[in-house]
PDB file of N, CA and C in Angstrom:
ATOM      1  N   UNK A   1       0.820  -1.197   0.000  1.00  0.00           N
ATOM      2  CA  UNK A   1       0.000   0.000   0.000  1.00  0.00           C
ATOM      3  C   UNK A   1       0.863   1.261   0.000  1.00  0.00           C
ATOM      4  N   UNK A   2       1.841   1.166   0.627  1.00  0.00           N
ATOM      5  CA  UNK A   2       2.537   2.272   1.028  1.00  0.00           C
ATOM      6  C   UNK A   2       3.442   2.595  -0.668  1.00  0.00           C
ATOM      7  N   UNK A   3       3.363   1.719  -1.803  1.00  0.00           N
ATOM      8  CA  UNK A   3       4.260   1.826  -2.641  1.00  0.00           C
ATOM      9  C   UNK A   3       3.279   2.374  -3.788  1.00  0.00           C
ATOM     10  N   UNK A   4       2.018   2.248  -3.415  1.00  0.00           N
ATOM     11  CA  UNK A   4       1.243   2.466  -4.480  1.00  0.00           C
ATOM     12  C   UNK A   4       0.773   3.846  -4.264  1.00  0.00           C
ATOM     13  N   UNK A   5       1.239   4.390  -2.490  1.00  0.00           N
ATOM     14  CA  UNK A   5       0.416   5.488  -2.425  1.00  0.00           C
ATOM     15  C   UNK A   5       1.894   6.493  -3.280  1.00  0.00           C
ATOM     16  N   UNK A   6       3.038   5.630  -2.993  1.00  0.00           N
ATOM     17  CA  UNK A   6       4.231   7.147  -3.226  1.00  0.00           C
ATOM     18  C   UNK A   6       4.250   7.034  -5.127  1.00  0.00           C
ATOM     19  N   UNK A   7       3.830   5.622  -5.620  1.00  0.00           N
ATOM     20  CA  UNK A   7       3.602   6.099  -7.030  1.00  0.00           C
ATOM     21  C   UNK A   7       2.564   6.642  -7.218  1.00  0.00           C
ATOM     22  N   UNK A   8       1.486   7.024  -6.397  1.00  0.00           N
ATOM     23  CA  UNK A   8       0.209   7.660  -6.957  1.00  0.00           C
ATOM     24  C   UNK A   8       0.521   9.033  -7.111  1.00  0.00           C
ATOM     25  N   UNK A   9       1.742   9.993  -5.670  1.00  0.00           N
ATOM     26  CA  UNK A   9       2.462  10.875  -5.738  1.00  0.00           C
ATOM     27  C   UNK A   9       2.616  11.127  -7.062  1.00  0.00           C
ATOM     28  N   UNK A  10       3.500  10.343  -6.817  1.00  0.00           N
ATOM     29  CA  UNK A  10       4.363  10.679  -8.502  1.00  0.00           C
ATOM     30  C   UNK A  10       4.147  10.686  -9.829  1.00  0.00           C
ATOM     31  N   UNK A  11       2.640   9.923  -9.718  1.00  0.00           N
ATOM     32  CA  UNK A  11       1.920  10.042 -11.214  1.00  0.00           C
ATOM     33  C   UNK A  11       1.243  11.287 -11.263  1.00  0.00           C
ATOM     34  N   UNK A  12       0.601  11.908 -10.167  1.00  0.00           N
ATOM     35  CA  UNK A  12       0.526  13.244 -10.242  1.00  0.00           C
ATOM     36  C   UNK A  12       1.606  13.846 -10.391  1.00  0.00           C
ATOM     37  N   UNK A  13       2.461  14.017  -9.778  1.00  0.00           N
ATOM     38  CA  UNK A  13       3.716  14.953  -9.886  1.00  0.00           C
ATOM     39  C   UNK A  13       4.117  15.177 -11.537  1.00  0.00           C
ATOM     40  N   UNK A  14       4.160  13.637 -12.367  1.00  0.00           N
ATOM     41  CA  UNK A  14       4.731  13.563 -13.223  1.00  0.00           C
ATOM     42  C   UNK A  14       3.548  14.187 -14.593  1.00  0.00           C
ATOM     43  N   UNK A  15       2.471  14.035 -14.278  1.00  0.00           N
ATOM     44  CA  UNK A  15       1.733  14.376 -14.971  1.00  0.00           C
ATOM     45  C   UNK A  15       0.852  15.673 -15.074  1.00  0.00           C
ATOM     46  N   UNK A  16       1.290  16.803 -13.838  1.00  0.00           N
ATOM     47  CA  UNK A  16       1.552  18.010 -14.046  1.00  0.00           C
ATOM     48  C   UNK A  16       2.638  18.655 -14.422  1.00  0.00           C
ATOM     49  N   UNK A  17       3.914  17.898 -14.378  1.00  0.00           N
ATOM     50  CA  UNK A  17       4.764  18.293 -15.224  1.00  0.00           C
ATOM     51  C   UNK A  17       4.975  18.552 -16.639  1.00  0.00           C
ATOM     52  N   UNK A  18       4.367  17.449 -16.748  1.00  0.00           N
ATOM     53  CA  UNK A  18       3.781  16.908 -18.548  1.00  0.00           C
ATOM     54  C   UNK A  18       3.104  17.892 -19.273  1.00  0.00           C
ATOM     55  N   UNK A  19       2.377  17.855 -18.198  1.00  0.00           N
ATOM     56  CA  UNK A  19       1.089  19.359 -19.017  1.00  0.00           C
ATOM     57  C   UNK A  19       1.765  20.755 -19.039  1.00  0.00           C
ATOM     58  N   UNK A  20       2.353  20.877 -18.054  1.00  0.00           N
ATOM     59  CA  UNK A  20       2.988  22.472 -17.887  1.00  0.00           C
ATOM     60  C   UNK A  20       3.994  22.139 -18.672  1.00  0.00           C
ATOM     61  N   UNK A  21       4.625  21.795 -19.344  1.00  0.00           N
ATOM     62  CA  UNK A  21       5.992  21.464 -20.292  1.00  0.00           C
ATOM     63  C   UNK A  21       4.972  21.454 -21.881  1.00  0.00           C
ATOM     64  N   UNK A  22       3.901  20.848 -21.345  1.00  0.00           N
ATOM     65  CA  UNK A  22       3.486  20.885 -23.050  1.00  0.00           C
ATOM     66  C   UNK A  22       2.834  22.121 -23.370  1.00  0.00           C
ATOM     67  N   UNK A  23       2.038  23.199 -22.190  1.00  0.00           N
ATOM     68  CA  UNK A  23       1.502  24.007 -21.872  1.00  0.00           C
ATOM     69  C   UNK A  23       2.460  25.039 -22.577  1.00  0.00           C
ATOM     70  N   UNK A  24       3.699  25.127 -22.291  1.00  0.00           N
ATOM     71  CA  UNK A  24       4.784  26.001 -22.193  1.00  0.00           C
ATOM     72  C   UNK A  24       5.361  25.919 -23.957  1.00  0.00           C
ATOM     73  N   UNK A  25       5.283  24.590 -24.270  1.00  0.00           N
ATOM     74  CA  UNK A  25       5.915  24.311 -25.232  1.00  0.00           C
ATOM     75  C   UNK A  25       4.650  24.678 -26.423  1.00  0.00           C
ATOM     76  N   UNK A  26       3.695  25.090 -26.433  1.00  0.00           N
ATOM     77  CA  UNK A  26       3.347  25.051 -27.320  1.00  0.00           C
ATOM     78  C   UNK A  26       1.591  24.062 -27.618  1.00  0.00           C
ATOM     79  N   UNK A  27       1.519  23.646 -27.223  1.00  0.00           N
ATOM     80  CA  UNK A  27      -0.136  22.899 -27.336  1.00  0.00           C
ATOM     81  C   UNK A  27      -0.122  21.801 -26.387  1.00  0.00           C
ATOM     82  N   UNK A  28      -1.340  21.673 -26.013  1.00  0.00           N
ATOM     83  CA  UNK A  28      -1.407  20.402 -25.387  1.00  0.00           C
ATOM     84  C   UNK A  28      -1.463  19.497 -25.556  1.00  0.00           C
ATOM     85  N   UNK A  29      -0.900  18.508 -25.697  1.00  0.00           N
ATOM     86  CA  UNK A  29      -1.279  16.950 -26.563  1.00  0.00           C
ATOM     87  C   UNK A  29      -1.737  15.601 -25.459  1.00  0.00           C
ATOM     88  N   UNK A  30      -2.749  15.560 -24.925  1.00  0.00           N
ATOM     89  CA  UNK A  30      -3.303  14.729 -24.001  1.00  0.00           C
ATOM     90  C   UNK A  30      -2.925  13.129 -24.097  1.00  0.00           C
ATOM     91  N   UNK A  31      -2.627  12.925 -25.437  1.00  0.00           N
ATOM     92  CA  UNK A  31      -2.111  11.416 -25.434  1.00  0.00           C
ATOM     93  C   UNK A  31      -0.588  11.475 -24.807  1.00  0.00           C
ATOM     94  N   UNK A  32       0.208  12.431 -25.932  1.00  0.00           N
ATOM     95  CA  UNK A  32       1.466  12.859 -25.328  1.00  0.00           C
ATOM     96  C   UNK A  32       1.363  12.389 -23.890  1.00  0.00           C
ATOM     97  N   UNK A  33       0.809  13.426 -23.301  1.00  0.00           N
ATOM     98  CA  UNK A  33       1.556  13.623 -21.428  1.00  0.00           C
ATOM     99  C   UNK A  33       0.682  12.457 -21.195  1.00  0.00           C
ATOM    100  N   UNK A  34      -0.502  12.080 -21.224  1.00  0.00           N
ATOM    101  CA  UNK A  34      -0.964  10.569 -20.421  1.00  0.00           C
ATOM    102  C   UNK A  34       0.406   9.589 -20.503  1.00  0.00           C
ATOM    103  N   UNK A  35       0.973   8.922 -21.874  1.00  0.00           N
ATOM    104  CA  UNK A  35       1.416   7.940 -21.828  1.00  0.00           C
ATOM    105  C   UNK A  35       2.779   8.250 -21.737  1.00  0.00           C
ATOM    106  N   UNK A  36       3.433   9.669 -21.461  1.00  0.00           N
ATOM    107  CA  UNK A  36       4.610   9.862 -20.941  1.00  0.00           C
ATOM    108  C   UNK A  36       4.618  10.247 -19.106  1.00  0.00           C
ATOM    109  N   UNK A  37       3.807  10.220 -18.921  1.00  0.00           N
ATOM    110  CA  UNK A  37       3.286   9.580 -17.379  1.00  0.00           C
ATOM    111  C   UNK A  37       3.374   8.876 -17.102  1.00  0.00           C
ATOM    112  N   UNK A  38       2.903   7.871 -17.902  1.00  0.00           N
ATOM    113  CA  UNK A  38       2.309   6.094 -17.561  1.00  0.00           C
ATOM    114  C   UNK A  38       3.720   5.654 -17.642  1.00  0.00           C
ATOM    115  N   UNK A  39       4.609   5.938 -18.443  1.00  0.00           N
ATOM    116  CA  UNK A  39       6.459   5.609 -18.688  1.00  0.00           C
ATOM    117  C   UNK A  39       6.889   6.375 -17.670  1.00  0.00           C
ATOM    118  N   UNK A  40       6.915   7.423 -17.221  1.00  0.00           N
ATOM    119  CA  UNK A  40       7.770   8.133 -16.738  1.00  0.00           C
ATOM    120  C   UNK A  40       8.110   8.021 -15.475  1.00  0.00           C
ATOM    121  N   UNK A  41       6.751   7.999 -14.663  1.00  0.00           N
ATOM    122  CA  UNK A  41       6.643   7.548 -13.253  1.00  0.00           C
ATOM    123  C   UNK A  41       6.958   6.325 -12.900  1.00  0.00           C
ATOM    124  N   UNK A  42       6.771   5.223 -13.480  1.00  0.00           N
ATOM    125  CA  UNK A  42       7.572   3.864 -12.724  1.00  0.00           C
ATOM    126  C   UNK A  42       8.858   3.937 -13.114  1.00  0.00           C
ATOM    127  N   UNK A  43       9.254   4.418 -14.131  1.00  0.00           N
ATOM    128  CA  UNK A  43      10.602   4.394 -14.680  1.00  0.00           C
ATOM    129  C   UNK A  43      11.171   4.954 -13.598  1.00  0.00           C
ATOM    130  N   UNK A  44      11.367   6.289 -13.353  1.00  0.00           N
ATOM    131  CA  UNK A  44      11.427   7.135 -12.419  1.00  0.00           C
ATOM    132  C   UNK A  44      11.404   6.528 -11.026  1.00  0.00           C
ATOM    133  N   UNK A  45      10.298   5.744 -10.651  1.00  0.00           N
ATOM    134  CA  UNK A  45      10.045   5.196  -9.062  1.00  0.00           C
ATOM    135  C   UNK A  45      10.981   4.435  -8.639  1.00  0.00           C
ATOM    136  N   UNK A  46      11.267   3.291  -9.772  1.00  0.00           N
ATOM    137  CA  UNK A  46      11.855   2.681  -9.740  1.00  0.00           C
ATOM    138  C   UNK A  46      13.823   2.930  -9.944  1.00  0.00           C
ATOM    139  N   UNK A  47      14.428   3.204 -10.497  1.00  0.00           N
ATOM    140  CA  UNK A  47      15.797   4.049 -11.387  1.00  0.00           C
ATOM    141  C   UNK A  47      16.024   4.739 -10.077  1.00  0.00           C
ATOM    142  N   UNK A  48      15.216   6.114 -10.109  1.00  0.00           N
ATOM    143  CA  UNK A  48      15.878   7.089  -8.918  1.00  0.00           C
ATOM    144  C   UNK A  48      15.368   6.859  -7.784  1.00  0.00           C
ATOM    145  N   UNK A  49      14.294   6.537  -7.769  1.00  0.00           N
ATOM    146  CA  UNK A  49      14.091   6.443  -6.232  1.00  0.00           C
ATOM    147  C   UNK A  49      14.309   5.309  -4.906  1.00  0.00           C
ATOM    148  N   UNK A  50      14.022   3.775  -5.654  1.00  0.00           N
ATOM    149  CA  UNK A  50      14.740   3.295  -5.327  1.00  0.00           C
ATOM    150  C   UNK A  50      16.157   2.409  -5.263  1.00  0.00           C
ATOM    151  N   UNK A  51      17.230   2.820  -6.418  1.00  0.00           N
ATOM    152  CA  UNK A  51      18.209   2.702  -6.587  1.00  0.00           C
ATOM    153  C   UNK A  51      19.061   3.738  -6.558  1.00  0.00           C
ATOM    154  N   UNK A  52      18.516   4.851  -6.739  1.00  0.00           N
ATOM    155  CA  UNK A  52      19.555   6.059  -6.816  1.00  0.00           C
ATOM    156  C   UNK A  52      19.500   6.579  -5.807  1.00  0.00           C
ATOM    157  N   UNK A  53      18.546   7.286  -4.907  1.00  0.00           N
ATOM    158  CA  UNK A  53      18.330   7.767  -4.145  1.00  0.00           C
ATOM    159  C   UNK A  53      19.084   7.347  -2.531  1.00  0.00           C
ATOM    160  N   UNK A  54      18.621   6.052  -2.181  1.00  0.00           N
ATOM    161  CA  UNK A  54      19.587   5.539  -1.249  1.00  0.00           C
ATOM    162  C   UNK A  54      20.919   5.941  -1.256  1.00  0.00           C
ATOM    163  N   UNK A  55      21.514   5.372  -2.425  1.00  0.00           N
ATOM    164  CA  UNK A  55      23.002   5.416  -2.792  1.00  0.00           C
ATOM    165  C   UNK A  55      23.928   6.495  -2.625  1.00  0.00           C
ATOM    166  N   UNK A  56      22.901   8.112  -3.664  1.00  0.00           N
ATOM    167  CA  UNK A  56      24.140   8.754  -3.847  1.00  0.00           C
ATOM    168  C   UNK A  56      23.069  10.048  -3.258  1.00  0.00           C
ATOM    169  N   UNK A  57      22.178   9.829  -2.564  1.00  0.00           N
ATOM    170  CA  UNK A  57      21.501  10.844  -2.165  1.00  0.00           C
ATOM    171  C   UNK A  57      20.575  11.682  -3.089  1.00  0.00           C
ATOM    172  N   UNK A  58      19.765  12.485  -2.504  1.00  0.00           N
ATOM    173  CA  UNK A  58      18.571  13.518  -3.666  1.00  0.00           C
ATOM    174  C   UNK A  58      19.274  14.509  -4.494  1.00  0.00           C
ATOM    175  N   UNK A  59      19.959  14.857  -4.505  1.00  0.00           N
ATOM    176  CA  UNK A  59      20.098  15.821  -5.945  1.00  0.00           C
ATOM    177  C   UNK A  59      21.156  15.077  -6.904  1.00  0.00           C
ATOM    178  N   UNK A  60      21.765  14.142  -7.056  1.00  0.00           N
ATOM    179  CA  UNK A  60      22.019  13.294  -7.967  1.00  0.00           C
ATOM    180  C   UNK A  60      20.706  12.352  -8.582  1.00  0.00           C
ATOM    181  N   UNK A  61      19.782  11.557  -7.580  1.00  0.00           N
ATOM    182  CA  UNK A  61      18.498  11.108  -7.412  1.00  0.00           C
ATOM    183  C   UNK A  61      17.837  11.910  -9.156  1.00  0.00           C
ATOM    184  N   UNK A  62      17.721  13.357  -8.425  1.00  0.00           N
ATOM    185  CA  UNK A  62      16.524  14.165  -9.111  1.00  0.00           C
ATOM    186  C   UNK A  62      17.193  14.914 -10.182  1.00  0.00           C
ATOM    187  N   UNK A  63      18.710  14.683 -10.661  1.00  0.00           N
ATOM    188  CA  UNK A  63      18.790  14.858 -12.100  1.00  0.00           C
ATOM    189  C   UNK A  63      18.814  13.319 -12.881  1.00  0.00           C
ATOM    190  N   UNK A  64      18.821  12.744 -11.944  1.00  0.00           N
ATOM    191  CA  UNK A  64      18.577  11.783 -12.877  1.00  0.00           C
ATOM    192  C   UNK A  64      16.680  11.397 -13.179  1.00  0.00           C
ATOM    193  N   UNK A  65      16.295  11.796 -12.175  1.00  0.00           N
ATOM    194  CA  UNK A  65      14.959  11.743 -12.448  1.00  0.00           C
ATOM    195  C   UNK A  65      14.455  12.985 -13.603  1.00  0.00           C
ATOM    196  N   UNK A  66      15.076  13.921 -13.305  1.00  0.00           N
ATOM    197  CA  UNK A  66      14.774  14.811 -14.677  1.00  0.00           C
ATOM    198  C   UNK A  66      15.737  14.008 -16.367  1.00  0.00           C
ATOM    199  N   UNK A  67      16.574  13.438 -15.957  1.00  0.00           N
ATOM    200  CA  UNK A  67      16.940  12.972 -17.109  1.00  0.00           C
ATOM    201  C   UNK A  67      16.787  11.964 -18.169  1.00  0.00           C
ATOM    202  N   UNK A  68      15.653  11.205 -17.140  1.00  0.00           N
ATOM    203  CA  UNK A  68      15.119   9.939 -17.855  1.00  0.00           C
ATOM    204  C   UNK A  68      13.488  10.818 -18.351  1.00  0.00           C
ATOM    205  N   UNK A  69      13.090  11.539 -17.255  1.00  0.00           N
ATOM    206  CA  UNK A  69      12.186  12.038 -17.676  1.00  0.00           C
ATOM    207  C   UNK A  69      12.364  12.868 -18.992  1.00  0.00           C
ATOM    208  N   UNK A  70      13.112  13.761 -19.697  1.00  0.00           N
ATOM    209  CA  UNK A  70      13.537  14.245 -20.670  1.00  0.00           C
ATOM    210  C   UNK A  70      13.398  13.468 -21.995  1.00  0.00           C
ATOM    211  N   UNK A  71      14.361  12.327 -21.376  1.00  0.00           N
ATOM    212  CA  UNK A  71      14.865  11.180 -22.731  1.00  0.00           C
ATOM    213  C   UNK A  71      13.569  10.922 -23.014  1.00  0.00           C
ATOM    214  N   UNK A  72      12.694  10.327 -22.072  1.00  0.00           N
ATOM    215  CA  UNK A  72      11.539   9.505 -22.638  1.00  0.00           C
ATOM    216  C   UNK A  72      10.531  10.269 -23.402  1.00  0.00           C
ATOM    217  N   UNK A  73      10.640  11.784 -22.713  1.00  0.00           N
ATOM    218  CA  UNK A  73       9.589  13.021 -23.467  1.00  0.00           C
ATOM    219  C   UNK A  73      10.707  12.999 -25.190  1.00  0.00           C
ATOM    220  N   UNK A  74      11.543  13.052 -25.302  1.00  0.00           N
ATOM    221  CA  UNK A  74      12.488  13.016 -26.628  1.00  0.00           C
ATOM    222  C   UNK A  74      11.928  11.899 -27.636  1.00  0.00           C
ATOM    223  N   UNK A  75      11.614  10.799 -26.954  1.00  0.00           N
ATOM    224  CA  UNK A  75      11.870   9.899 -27.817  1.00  0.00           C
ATOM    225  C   UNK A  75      10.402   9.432 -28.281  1.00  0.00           C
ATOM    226  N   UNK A  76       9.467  10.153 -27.200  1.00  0.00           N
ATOM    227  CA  UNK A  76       7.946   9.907 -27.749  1.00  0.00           C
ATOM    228  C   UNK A  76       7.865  10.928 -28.758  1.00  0.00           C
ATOM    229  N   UNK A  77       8.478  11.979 -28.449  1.00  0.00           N
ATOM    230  CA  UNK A  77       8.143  13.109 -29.637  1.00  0.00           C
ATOM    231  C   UNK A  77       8.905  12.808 -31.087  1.00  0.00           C
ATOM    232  N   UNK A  78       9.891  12.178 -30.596  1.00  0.00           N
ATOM    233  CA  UNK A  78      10.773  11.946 -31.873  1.00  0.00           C
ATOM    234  C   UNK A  78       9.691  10.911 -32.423  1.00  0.00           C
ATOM    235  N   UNK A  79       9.300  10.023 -32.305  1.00  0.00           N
ATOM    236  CA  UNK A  79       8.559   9.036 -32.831  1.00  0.00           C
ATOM    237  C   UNK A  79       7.322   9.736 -33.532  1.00  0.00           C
ATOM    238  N   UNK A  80       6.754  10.184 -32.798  1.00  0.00           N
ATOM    239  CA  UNK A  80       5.770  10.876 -33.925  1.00  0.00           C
ATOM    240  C   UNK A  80       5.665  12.558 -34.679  1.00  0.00           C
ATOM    241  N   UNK A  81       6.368  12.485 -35.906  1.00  0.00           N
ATOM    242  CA  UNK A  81       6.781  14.301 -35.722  1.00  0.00           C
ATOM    243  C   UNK A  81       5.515  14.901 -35.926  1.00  0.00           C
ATOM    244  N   UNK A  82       4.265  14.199 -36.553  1.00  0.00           N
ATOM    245  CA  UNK A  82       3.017  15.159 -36.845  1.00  0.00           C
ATOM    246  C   UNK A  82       2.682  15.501 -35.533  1.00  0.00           C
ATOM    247  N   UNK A  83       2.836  15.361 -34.231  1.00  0.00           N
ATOM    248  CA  UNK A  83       2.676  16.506 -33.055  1.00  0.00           C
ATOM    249  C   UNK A  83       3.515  17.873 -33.193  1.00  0.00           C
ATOM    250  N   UNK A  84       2.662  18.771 -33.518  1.00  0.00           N
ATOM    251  CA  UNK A  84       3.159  20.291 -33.623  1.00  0.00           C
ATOM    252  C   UNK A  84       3.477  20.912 -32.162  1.00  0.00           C
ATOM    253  N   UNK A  85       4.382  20.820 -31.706  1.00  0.00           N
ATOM    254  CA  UNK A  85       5.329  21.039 -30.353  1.00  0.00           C
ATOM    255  C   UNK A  85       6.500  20.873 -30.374  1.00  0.00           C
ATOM    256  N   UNK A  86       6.958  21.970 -29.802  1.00  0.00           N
ATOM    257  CA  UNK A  86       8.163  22.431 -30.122  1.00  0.00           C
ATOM    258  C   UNK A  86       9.186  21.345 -28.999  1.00  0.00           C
ATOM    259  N   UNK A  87       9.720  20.689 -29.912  1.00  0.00           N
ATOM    260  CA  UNK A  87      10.841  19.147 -29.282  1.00  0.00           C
ATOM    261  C   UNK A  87      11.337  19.799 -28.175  1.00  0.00           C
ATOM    262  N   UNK A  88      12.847  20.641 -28.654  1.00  0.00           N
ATOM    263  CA  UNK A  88      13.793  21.314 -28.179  1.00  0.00           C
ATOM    264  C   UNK A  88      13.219  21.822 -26.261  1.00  0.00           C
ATOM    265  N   UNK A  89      12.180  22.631 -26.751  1.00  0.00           N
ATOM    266  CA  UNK A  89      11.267  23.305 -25.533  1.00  0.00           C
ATOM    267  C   UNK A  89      10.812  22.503 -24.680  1.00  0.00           C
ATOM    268  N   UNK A  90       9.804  21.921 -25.347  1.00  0.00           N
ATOM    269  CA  UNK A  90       9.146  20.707 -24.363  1.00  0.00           C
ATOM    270  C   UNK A  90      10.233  19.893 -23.250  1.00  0.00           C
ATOM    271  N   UNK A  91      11.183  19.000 -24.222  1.00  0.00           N
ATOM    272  CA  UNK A  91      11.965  18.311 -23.301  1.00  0.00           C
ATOM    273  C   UNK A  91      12.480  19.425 -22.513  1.00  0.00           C
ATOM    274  N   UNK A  92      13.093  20.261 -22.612  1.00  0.00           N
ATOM    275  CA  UNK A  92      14.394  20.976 -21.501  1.00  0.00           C
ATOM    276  C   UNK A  92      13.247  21.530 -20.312  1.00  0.00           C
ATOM    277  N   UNK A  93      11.810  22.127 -20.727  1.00  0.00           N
ATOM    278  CA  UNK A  93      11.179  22.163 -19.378  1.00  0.00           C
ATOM    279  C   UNK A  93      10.617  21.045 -18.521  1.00  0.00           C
ATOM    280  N   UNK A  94      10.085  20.200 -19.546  1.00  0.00           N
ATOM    281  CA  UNK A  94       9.719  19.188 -18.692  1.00  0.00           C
ATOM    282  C   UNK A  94      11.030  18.059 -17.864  1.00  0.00           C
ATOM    283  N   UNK A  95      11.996  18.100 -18.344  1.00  0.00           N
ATOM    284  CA  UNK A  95      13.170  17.625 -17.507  1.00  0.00           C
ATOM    285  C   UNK A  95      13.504  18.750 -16.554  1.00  0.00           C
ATOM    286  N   UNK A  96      13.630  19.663 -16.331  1.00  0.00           N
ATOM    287  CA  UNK A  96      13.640  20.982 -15.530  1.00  0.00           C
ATOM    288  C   UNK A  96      12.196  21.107 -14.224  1.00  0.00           C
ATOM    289  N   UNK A  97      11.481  21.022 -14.795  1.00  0.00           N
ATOM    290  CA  UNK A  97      10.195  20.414 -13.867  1.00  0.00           C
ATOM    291  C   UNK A  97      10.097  19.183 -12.878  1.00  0.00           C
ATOM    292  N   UNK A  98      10.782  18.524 -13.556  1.00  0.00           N
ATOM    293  CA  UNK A  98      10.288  16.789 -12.877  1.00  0.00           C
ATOM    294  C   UNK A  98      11.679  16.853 -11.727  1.00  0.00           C
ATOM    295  N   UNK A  99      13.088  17.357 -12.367  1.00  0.00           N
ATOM    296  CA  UNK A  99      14.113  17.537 -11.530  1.00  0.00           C
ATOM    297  C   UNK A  99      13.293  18.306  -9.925  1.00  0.00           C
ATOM    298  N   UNK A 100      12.893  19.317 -10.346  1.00  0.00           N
ATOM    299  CA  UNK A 100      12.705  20.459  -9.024  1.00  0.00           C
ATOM    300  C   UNK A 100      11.814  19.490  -8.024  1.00  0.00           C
ATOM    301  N   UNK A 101      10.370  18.900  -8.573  1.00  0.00           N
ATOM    302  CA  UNK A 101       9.404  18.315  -8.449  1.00  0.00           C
ATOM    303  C   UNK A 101      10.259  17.261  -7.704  1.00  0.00           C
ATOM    304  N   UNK A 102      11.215  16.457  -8.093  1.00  0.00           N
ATOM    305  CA  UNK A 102      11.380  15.388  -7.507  1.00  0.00           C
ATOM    306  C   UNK A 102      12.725  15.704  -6.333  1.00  0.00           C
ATOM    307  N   UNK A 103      13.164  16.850  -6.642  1.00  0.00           N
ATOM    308  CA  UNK A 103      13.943  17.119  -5.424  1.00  0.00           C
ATOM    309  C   UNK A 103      13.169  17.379  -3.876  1.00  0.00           C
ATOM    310  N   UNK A 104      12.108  17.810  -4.110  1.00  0.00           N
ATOM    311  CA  UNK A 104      11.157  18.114  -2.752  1.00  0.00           C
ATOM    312  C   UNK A 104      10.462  17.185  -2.544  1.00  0.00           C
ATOM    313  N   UNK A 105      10.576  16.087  -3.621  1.00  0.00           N
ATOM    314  CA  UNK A 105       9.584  14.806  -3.419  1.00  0.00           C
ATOM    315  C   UNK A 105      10.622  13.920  -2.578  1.00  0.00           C
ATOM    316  N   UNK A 106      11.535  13.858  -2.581  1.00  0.00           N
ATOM    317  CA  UNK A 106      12.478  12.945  -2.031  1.00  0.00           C
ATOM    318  C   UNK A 106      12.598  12.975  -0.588  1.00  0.00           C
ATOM    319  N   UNK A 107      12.687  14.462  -0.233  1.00  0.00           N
ATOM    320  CA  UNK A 107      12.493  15.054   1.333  1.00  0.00           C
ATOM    321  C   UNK A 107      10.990  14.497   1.683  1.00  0.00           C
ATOM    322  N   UNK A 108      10.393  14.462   1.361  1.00  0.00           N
ATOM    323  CA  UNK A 108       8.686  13.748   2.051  1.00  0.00           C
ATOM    324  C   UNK A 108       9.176  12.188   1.900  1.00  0.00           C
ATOM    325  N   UNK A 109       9.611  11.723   0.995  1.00  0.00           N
ATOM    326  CA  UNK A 109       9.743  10.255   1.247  1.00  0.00           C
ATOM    327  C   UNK A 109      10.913  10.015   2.093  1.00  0.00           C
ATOM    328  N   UNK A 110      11.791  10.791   2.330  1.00  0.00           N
ATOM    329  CA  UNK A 110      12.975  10.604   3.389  1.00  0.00           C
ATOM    330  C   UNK A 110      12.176  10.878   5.027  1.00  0.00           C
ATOM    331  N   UNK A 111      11.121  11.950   5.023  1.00  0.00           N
ATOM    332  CA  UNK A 111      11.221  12.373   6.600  1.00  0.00           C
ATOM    333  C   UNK A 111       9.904  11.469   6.334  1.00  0.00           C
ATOM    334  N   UNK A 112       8.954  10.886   5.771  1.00  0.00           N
ATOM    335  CA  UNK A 112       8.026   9.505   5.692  1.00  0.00           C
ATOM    336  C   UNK A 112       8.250   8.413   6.344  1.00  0.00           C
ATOM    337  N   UNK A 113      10.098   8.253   6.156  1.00  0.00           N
ATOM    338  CA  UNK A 113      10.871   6.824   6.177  1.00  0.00           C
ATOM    339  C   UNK A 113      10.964   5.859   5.166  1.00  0.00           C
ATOM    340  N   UNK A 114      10.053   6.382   4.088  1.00  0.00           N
ATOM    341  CA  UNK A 114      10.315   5.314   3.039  1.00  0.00           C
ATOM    342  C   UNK A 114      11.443   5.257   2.828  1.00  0.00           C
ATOM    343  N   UNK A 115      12.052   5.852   2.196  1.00  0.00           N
ATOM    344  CA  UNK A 115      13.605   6.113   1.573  1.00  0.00           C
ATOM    345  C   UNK A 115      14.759   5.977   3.059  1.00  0.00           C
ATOM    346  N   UNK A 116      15.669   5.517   3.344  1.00  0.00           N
ATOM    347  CA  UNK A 116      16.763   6.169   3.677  1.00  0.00           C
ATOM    348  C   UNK A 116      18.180   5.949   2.833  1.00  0.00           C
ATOM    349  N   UNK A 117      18.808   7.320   3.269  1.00  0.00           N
ATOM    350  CA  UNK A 117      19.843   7.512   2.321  1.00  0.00           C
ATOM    351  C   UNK A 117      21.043   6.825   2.738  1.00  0.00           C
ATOM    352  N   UNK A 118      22.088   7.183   2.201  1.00  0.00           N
ATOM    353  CA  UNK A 118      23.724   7.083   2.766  1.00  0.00           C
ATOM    354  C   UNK A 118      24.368   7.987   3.533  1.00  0.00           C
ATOM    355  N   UNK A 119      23.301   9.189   3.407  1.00  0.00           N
ATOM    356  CA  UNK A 119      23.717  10.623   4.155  1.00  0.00           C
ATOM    357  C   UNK A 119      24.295  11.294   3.425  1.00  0.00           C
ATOM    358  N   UNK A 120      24.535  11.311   1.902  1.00  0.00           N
ATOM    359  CA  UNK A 120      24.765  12.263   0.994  1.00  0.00           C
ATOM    360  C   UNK A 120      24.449  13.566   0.482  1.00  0.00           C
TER     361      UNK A 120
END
């Protein structure tokens, strides 16, 4: 329960990011940010939070959580170019978003107890 509530977190987290990155970038594309959500957040839950995070601490954690988040916004857009949104834009805010987002997310799952670190 406790794993489903911190990905439920994060599917919100990740999926206001989505929108405000596509918001920013240029149109909204609702399939876009749904299914770069649905990727982004376990990818993410899983990668930084519980492998990275322990290890090397939250702000290594949360560029890497902005950096997978990025790639995966890259590579959905690259795949389909008839979405009129600007690539370049989109990715650098929405990796810029999910970073900040997941740096303050890490502190609630650290003082929670889910997470503990190495003290990094």
């Amino acid at each position: 329960m406790r794993t489903a509530r911190v990905l439920l977190v994060k599917i919100v987290l990740t999926l206001g990011a989505a929108y405000l990155a596509a918001y920013l970038a240029g149109g909204i594309i609702w399939t876009l940010i749904i299914a770069l959500t649905l990727f982004a957040a376990p990818a993410n839950y899983v990668l930084a939070d519980l492998i990275m995070l322990p290890a090397v601490g939250s702000k290594a954690a949360s560029l890497v959580d902005g950096g997978v988040a990025a790639l995966l916004g890259f590579f959905m857009l690259a795949r389909d170019p008839s979405l009129h949104l600007h690539t370049l834009r989109f990715v650098l805010v929405f990796g810029l978003i999910v970073t900040l987002c997941e740096y303050f997310f890490h502190f609630y799952l650290q003082s929670a107890g889910r997470i503990t670190t190495s003290g990094k």
